[in-house]
Protein backbone atom coordinates (compact mmCIF):
# COMPACT_ATOMS: atom_id res chain seq x y z
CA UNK A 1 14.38 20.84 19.27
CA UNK A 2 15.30 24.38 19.85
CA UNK A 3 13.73 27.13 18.05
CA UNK A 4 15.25 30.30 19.60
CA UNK A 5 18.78 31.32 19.78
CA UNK A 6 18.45 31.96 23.88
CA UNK A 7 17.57 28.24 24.84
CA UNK A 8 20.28 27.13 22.82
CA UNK A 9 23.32 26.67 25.61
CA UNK A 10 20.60 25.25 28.15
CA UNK A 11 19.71 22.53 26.05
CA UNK A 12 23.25 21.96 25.13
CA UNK A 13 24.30 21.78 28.56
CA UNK A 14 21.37 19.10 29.09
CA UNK A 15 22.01 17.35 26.18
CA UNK A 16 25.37 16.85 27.50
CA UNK A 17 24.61 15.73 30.81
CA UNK A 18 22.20 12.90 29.45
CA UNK A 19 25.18 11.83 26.57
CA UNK A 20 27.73 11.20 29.37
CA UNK A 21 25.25 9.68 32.21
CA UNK A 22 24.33 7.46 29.40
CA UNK A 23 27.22 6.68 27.39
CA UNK A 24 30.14 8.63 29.32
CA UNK A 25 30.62 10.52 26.38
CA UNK A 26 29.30 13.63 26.33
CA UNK A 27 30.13 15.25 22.95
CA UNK A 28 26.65 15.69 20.70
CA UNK A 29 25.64 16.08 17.02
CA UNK A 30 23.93 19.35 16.56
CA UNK A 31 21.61 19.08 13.17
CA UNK A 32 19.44 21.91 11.77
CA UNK A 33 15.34 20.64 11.94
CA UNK A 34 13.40 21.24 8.72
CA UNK A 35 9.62 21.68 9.49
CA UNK A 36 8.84 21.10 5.92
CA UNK A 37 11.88 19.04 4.32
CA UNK A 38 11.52 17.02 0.88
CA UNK A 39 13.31 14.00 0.07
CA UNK A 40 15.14 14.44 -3.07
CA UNK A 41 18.12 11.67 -4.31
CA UNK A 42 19.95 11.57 -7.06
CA UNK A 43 21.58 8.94 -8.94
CA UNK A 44 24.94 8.65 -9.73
CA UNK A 45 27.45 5.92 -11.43
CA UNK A 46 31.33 6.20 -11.49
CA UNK A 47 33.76 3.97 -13.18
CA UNK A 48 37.57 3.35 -12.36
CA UNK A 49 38.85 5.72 -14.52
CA UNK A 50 37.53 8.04 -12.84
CA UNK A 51 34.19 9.10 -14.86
CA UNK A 52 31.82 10.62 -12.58
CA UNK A 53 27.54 11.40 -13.71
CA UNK A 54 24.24 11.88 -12.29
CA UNK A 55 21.12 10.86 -13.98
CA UNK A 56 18.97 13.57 -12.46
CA UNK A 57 17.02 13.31 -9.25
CA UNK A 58 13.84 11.61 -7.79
CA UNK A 59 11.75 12.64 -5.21
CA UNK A 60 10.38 10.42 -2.46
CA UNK A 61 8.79 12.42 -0.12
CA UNK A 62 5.30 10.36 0.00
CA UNK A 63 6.23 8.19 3.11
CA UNK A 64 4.94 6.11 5.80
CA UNK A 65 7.23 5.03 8.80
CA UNK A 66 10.30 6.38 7.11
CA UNK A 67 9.46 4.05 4.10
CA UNK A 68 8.93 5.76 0.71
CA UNK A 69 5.36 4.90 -1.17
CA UNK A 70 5.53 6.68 -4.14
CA UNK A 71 8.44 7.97 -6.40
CA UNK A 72 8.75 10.14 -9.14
CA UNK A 73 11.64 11.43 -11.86
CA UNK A 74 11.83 13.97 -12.42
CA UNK A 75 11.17 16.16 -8.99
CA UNK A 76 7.98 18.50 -9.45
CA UNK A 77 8.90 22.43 -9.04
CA UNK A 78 12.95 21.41 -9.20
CA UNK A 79 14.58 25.02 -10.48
CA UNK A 80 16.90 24.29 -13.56
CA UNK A 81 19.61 26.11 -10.92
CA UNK A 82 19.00 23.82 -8.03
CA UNK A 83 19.10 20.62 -9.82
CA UNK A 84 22.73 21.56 -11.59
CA UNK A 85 23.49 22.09 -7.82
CA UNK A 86 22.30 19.42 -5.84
CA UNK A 87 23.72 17.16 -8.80
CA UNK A 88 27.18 18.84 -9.17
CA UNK A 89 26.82 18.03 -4.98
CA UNK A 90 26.56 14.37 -5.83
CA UNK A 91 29.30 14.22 -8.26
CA UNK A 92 31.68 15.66 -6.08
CA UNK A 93 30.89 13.29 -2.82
CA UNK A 94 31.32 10.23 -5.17
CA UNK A 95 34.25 11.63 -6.66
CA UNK A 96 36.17 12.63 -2.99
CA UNK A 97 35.69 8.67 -1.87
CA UNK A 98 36.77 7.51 -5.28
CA UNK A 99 33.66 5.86 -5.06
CA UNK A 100 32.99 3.16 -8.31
CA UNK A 101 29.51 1.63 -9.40
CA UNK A 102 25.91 2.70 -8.90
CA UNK A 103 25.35 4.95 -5.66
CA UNK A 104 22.38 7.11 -4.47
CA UNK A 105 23.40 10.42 -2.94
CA UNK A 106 20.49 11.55 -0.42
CA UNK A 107 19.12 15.09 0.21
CA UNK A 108 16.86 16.82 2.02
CA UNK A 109 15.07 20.18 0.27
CA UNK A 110 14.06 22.53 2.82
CA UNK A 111 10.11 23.40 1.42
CA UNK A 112 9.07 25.59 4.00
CA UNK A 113 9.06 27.88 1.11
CA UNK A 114 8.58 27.15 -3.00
CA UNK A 115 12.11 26.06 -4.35
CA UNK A 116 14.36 28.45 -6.28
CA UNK A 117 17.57 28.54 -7.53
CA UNK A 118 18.77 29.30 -4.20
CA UNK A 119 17.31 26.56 -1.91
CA UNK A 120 19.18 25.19 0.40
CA UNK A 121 19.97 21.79 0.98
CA UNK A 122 20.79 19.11 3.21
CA UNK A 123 23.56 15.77 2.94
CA UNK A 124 21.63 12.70 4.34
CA UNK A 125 23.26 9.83 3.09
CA UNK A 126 24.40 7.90 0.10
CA UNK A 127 23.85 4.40 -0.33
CA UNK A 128 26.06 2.44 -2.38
CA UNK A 129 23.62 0.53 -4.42
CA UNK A 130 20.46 0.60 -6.68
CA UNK A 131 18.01 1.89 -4.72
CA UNK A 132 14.05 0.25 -5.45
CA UNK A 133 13.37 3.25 -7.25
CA UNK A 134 15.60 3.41 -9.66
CA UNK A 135 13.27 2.16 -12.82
CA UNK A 136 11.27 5.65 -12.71
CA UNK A 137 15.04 6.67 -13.63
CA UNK A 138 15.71 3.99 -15.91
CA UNK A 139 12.08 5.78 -17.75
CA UNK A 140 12.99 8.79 -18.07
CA UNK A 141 16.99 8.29 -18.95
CA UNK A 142 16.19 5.17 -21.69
CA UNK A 143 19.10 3.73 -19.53
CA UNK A 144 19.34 0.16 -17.96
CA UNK A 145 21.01 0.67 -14.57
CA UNK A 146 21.54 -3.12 -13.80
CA UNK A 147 23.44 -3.63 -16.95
CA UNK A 148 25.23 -0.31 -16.59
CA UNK A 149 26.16 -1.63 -12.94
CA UNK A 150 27.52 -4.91 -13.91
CA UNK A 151 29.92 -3.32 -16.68
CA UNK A 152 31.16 -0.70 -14.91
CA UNK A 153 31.80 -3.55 -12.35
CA UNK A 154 33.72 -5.59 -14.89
CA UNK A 155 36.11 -2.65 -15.32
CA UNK A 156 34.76 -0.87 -18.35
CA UNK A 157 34.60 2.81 -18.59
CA UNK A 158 30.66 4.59 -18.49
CA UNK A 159 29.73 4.79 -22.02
CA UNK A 160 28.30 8.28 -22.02
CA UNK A 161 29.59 11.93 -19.92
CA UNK A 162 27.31 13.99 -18.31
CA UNK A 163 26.55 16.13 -21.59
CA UNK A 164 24.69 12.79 -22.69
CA UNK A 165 22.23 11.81 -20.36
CA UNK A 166 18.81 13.44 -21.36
CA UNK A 167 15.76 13.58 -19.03
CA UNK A 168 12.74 13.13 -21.23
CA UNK A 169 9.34 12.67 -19.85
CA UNK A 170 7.89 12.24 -16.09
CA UNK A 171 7.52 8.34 -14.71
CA UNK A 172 6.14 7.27 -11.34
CA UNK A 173 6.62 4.69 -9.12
CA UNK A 174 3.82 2.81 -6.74
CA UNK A 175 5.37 0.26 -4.13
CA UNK A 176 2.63 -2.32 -4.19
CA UNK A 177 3.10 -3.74 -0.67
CA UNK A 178 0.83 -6.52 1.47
CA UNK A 179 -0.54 -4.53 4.11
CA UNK A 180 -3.24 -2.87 5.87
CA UNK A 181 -2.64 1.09 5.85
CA UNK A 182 -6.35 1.52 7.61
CA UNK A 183 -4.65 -0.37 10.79
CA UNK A 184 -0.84 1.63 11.38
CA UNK A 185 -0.15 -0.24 8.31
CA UNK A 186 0.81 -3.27 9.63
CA UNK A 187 2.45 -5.87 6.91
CA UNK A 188 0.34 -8.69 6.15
CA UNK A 189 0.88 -12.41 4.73
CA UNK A 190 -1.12 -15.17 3.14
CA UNK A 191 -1.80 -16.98 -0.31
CA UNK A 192 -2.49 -14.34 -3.38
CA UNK A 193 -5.26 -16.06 -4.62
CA UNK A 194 -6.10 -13.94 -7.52
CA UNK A 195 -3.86 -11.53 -9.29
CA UNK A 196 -4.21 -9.39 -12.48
CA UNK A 197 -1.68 -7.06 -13.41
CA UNK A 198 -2.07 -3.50 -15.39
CA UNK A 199 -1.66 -4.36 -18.96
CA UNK A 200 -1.76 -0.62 -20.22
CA UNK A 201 1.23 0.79 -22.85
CA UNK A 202 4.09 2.34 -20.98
CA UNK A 203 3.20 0.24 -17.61
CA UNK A 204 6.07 -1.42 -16.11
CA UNK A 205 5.60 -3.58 -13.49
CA UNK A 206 8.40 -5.21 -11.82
CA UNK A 207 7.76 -8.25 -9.70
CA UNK A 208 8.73 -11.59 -8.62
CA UNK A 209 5.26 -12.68 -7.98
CA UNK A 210 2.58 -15.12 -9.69
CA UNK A 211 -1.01 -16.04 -8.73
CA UNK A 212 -0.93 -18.74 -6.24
CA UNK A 213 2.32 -17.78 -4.32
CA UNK A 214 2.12 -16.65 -0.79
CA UNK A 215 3.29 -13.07 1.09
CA UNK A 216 5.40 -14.59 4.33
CA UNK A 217 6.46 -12.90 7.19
CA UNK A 218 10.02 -13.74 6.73
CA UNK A 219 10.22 -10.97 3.38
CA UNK A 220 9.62 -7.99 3.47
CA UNK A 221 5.93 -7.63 2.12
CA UNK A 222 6.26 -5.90 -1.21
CA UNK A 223 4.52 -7.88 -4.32
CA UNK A 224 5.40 -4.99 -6.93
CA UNK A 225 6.71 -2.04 -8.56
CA UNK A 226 4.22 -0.29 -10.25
CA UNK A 227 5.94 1.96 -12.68
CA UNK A 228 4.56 4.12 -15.41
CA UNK A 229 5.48 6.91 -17.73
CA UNK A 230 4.21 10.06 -19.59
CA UNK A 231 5.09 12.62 -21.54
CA UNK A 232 4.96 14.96 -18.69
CA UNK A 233 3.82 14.67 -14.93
CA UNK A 234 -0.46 15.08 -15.45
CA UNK A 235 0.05 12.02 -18.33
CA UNK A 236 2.17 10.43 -15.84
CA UNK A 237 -0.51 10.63 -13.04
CA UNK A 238 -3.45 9.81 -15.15
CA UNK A 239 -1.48 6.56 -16.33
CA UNK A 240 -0.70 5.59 -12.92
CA UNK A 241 -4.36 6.21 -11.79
CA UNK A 242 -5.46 3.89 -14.77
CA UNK A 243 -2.92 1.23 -13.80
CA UNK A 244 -3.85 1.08 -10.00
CA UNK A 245 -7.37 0.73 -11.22
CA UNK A 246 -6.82 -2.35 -13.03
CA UNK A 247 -4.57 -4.07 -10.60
CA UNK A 248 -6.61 -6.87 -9.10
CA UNK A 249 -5.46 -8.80 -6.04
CA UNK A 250 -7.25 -11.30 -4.05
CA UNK A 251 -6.14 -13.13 -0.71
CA UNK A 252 -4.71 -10.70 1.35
CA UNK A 253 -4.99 -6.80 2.04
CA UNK A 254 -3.08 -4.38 -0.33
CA UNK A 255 -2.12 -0.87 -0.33
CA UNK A 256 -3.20 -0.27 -3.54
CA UNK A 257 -6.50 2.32 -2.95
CA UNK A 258 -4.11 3.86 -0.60
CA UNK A 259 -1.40 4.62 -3.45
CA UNK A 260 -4.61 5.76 -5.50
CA UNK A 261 -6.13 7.79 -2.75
CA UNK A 262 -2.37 9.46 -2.66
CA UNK A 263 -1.88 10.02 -6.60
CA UNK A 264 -5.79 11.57 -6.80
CA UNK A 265 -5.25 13.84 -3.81
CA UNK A 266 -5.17 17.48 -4.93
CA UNK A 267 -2.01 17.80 -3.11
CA UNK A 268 -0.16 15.03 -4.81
CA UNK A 269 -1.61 16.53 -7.86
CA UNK A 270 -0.42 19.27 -7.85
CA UNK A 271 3.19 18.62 -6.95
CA UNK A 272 6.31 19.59 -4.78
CA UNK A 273 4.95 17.64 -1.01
CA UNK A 274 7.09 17.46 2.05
CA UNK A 275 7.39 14.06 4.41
CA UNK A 276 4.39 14.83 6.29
CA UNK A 277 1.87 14.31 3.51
CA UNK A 278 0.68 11.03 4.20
CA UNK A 279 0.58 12.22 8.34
CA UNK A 280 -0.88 15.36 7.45
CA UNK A 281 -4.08 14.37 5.34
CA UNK A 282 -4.39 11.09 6.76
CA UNK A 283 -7.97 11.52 7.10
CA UNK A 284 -8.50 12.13 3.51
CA UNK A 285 -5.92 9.44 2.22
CA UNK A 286 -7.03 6.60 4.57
CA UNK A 287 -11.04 4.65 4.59
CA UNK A 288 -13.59 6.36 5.64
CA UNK A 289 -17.11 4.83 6.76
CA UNK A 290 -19.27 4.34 3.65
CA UNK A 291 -22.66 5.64 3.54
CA UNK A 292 -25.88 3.45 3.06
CA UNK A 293 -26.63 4.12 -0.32
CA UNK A 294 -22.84 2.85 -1.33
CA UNK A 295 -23.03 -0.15 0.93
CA UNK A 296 -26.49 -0.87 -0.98
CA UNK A 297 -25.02 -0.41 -3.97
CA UNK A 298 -22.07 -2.95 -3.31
CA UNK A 299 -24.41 -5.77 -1.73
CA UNK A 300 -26.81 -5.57 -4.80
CA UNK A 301 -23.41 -5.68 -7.32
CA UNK A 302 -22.29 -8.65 -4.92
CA UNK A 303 -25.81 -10.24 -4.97
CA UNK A 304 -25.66 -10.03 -8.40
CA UNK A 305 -22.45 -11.49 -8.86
CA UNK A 306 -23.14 -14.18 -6.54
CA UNK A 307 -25.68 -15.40 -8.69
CA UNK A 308 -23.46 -15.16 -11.86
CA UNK A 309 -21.28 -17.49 -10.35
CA UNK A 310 -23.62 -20.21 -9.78
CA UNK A 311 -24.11 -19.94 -13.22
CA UNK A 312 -21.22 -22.49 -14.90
CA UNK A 313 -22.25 -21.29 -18.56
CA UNK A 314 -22.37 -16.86 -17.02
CA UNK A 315 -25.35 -17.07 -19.72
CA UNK A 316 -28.82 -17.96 -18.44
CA UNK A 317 -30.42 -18.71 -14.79
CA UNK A 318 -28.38 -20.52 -12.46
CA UNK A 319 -29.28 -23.67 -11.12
CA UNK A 320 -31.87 -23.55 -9.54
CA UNK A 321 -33.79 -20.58 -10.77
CA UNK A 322 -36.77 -20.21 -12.59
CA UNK A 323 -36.54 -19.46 -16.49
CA UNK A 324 -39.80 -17.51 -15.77
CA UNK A 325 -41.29 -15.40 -13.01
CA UNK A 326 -39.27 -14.25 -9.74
CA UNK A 327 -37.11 -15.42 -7.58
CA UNK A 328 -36.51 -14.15 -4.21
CA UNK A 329 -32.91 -14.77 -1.88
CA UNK A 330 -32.29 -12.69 1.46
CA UNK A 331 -28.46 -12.89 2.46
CA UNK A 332 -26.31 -10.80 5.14
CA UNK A 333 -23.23 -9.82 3.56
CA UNK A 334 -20.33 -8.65 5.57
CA UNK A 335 -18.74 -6.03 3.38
CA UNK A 336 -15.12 -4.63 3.75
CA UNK A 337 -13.24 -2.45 1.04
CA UNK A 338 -9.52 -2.03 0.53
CA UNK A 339 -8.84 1.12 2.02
CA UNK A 340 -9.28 -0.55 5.33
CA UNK A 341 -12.19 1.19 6.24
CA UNK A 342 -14.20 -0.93 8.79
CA UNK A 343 -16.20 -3.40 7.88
CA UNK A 344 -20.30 -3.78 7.58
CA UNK A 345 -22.44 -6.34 7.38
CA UNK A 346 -25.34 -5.66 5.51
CA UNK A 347 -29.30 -7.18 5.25
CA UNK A 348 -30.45 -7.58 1.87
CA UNK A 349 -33.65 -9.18 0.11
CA UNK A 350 -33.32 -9.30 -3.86
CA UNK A 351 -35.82 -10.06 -6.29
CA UNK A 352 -34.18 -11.97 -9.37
CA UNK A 353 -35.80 -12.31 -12.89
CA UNK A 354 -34.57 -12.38 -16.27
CA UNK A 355 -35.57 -10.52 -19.58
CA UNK A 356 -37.21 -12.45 -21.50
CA UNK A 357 -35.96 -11.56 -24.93
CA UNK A 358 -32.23 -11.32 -24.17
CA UNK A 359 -31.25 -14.41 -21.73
CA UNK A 360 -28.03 -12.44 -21.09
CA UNK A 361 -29.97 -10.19 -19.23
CA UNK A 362 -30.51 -10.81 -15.79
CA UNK A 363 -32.49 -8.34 -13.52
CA UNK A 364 -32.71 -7.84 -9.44
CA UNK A 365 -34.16 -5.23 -7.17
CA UNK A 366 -32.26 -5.45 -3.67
CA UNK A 367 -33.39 -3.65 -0.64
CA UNK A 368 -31.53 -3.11 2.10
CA UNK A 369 -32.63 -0.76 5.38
CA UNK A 370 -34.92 1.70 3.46
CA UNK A 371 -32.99 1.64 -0.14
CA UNK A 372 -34.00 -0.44 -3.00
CA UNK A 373 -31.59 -0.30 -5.75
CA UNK A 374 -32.17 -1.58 -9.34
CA UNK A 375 -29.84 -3.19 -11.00
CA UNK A 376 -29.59 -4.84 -14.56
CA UNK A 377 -26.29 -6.97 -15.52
CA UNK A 378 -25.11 -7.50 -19.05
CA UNK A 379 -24.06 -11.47 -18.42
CA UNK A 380 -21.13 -12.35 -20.84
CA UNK A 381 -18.62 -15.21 -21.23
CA UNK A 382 -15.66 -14.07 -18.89
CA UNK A 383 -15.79 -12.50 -15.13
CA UNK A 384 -16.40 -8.71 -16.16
CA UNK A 385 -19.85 -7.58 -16.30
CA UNK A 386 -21.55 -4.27 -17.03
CA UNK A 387 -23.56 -3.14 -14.76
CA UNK A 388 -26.42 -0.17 -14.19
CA UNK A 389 -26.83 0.68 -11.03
CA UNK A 390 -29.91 2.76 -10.93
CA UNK A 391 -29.80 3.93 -14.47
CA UNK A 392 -26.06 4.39 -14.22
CA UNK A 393 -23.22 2.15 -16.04
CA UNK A 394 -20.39 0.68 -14.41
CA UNK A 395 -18.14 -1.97 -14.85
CA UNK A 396 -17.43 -4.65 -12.51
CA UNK A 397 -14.81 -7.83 -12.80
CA UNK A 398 -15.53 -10.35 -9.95
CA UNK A 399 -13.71 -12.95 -8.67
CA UNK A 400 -15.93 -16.19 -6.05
CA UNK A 401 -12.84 -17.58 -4.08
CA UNK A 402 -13.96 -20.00 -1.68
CA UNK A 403 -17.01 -18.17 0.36
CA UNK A 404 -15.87 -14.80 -0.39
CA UNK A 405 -16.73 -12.79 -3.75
CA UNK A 406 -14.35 -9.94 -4.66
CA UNK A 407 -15.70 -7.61 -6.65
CA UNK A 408 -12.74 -4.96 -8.68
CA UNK A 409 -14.61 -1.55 -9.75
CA UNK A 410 -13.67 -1.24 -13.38
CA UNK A 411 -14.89 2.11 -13.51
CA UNK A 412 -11.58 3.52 -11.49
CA UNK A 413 -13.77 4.12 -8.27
CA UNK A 414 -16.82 6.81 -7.85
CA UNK A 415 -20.04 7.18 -6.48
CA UNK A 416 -21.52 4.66 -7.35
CA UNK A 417 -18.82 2.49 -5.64
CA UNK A 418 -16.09 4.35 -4.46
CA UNK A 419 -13.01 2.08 -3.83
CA UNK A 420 -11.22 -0.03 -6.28
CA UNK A 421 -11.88 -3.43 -4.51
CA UNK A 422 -14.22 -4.84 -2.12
CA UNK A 423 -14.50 -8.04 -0.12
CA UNK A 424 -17.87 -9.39 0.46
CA UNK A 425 -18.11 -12.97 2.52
CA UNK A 426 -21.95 -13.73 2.85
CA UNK A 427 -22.59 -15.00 7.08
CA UNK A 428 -24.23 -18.09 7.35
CA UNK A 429 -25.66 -18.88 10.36
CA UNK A 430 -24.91 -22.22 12.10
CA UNK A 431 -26.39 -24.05 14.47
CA UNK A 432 -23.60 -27.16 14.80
CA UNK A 433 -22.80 -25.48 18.39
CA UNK A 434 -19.08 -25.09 17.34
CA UNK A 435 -16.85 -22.34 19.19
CA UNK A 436 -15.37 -19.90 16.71
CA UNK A 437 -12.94 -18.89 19.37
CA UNK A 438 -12.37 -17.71 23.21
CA UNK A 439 -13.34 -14.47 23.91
CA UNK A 440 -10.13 -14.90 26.32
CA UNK A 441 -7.69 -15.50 23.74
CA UNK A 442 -5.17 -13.26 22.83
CA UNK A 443 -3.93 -12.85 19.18
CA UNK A 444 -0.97 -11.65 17.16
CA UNK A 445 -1.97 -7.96 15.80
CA UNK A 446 0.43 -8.82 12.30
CA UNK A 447 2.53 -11.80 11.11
CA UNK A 448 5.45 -11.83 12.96
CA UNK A 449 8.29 -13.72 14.86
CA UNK A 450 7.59 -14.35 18.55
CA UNK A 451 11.37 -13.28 20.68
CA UNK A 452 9.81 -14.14 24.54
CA UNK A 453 7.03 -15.86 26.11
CA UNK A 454 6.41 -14.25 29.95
CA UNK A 455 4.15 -16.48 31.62
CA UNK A 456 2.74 -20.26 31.35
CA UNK A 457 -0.14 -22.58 32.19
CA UNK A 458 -1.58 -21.73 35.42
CA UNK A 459 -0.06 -18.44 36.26
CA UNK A 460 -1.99 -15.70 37.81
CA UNK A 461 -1.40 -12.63 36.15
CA UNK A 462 -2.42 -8.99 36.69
CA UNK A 463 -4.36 -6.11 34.36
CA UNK A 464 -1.35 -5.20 32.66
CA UNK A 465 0.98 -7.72 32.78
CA UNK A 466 3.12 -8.33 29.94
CA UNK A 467 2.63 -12.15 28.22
CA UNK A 468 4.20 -12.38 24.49
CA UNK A 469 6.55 -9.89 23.27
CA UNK A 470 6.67 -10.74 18.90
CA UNK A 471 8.67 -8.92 16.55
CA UNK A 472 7.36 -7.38 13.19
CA UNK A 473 8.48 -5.12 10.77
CA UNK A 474 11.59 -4.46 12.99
CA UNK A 475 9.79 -3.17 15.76
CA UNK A 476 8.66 -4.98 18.99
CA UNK A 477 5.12 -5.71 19.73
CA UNK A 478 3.75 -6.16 23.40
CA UNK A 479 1.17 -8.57 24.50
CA UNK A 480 -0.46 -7.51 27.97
CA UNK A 481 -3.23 -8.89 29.83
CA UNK A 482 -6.48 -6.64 29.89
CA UNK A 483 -7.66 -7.70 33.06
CA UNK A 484 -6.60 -10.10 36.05
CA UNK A 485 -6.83 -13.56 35.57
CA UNK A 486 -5.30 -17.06 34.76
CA UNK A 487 -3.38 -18.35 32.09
CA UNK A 488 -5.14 -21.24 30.39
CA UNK A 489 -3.45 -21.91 27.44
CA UNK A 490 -0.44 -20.91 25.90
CA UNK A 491 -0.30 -21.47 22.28
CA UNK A 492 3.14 -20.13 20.89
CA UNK A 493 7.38 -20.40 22.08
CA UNK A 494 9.99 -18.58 21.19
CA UNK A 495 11.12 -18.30 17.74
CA UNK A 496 7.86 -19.22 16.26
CA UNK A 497 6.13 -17.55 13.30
CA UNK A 498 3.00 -16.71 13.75
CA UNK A 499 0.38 -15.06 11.11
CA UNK A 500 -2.03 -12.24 11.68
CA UNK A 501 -4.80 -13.07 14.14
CA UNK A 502 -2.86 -16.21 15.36
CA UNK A 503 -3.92 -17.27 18.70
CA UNK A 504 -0.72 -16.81 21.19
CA UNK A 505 -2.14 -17.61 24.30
CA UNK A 506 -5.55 -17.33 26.67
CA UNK A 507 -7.14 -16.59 29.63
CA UNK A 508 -9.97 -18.68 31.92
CA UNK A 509 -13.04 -17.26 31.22
């Protein structure tokens, strides 16, 4: 990058130099670098007589690894001016290809300062297709873009000019993906074991996914579009806050606080963010470590819910309990929330009892390190419970799969419990001798395809030393040895799929 006129031929000249030693061609593509640039597209459709629209413009400048996260139609802070010329811009580059169909003409918005009519812009691309966004224009147009694509591909004219197509309202878009944004956000795969969907009025969600079906690592690892609109961008935002709230999945690790950490942040809010958002407040959008009193608060919810789900009527003691007096249960609950924030395991002792005049009632003091936290649960016939915490209500839905409880904070998130979701798997001790693993062993960091296997059975190999090379997500993964030693096992050959945490090969102790 060159930033003053006077190092411009000297890094030419260089430039150059490296093209033709390394291709032995030497001629270059000079671009201009935005510090601050916005992602702005708009959507256009031509037929083959020669009709030529836009359907105004979304923005997509919440990113992470190139790959949009969150859309929205129409841009925030977009100057009546600049829109009439980034979309007459459009127009014309369909028109000079004679381009037909459904296209997406790509900009970049130079927001180093606030737009005006004057801002300047930047060609990027156009691709020649629907793009995943397009719904949150399909909102805010009243138009279906598959069915306009299809006729205008059978040869009819576009039923409407440019004078037609009305903007009305603000809708967003949430790509609900399977993946772990606390760890580089690396893709994930598995069985969705539980999975409610927002039910709110003007939700949309657009999916080809059902409870029970599995995320593979031969897709890409998107379960949803989360789509919603309002009658201008703050109803817009507080829909999509209420719909990620109520979106329950169970199985596998979701990006869903993280698109609700990015539509709450005051940034977001208040509109008109370049491509470095997510980079730039990272700290603020990704987990951070919980304090005690929250991690108390969670293992006394998931004692509590634990309990209800011994219960096969949710109304009364479970088996096993006393109708009368206490009853006291210590567990250690490992505790991990969806905003891939570590995980903690936590000590608790709770003392159970029930109120005697309302049987739905069930009481339980939990202590854990210093805290004690008092909590009272309103049992009823279905997996949502209301719970005080202290004196304070909240609403929980939880979800026993296997030895793991999820517990889904109905109360959108706050102090009380801050995320949306939460993991809790209770650790058992054992005593059966059995090896959970090899602290030698060497495992796949994300689902992925394995493209070369360097060494075998036997082989002495040095700190270092490269062993498995796997593809994911389009991007090569090494596998190196972290110390000297030899190979004992290896687990995995080329062209095999492996899942996250798969054992590819080992070490001798």
């Amino acid at each position: 990058m060159v930033e003053k006129e006077s190092e411009l031929e000297e890094n030419i000249l260089a430039c150059q130099r490296e093209a033709q030693a390394s291709f032995g061609d030497s001629r270059i593509l000079i671009e201009k670098f935005l510090r601050k640039p916005r992602h702005v597209e708009l959507q256009v459709f031509a037929d083959s007589f020669g009709n030529v629209v836009h359907l105004f413009e979304r923005d997509c400048s919440v990113q992470r690894r190139h790959q949009k996260v969150l859309e929205e139609a129409p841009a925030p802070f977009m100057p009546e001016g600049l829109r009439q010329r980034m979309g007459e811009a459009a127009v014309n580059a369909a028109r000079a290809v004679g381009y037909v169909g459904a296209g997406t003409v790509e900009f970049m918005v130079d927001a180093t300062d606030d737009a005006t009519e004057d801002s300047p812009f930047y060609f990027m691309e156009m691709n020649t297709r629907l793009q995943v966004e397009h719904p949150v224009t399909e909102m805010v147009t009243g138009l279906d873009l598959v069915d306009l694509q299809l006729r205008v591909a059978a040869g009819q004219p576009l039923p409407f000019s440019q004078n037609d197509v009305i903007c009305t309202g603000h809708a967003l878009e949430a790509r609900i993906y399977a993946e772990n944004p606390g760890a580089g956000f690396l893709p994930g795969s598995g069985k969705i074991k539980h999975l409610r969907e927002p039910t709110l009025e003007n939700v949309r969600v657009d999916t080809g996914i059902v409870e029970g079906d599995s995320v593979t690592v031969h897709y890409d690892p998107m379960i949803s579009k989360l789509v919603v609109h309002g009658q201008n961008r703050e109803h817009a935002l507080k829909l999509m806050k209420a719909a990620l709230a109520e979106y329950q999945v169970a199985g596998l690790a979701t990006n869903i606080e993280f698109c609700r950490a990015c539509v709450e942040h005051h940034a977001f809010a208040k509109g008109g963010v370049d491509t470095s958002f997510i980079s730039k407040y990272e700290g603020e959008l990704l987990g951070v470590e919980r304090g005690t009193e929250v991690d108390a608060n969670i293992a006394a919810v998931a004692m509590v819910a634990d309990t209800l789900a011994q219960c096969p009527t949710k109304v009364g003691m479970p088996f096993g309990f006393r109708t009368h007096g206490t009853t006291f249960r210590n567990a250690n609950f490992e505790i991990s929330a969806d905003d891939g924030s570590p995980s903690k395991t936590v000590s608790v002792h709770g003392q159970i009892s029930q109120n005697f005049d309302d049987k739905s009632v069930l009481h339980m003091d939990v202590t854990t390190s210093d805290i004690t936290v008092r909590v009272e649960a309103q049992m009823s016939g279905d997996d949502r419970i209301k719970i005080l915490i202290n004196g304070i209500p909240t609403y929980v839905t939880y979800v026993r799969l296997d030895d793991d409880i999820y517990l889904f904070n109905g109360s959108h998130g706050g102090l009380l419990m801050p995320n949306l979701s939460y993991k809790v798997k209770e650790i058992i001790d054992r005593f059966d001798g059995s090896a959970t693993g090899s602290s030698g062993a060497y495992t796949a960091p994300m689902p992925g395809k394995i493209i070369k296997v360097m060494v075998k059975e036997g082989e002495q190999v040095k700190e270092g030393q490269t062993m498995v090379i796997m593809e994911a997500m389009k991007m090569e993964h090494v596998i190196k040895a972290n110390k000297d030693g030899v190979v004992e096992s290896v687990s995995v050959q080329v062209d095999d799929f492996v899942d996250d945490s798969q054992v590819l090969c080992a070490l001798e102790e």
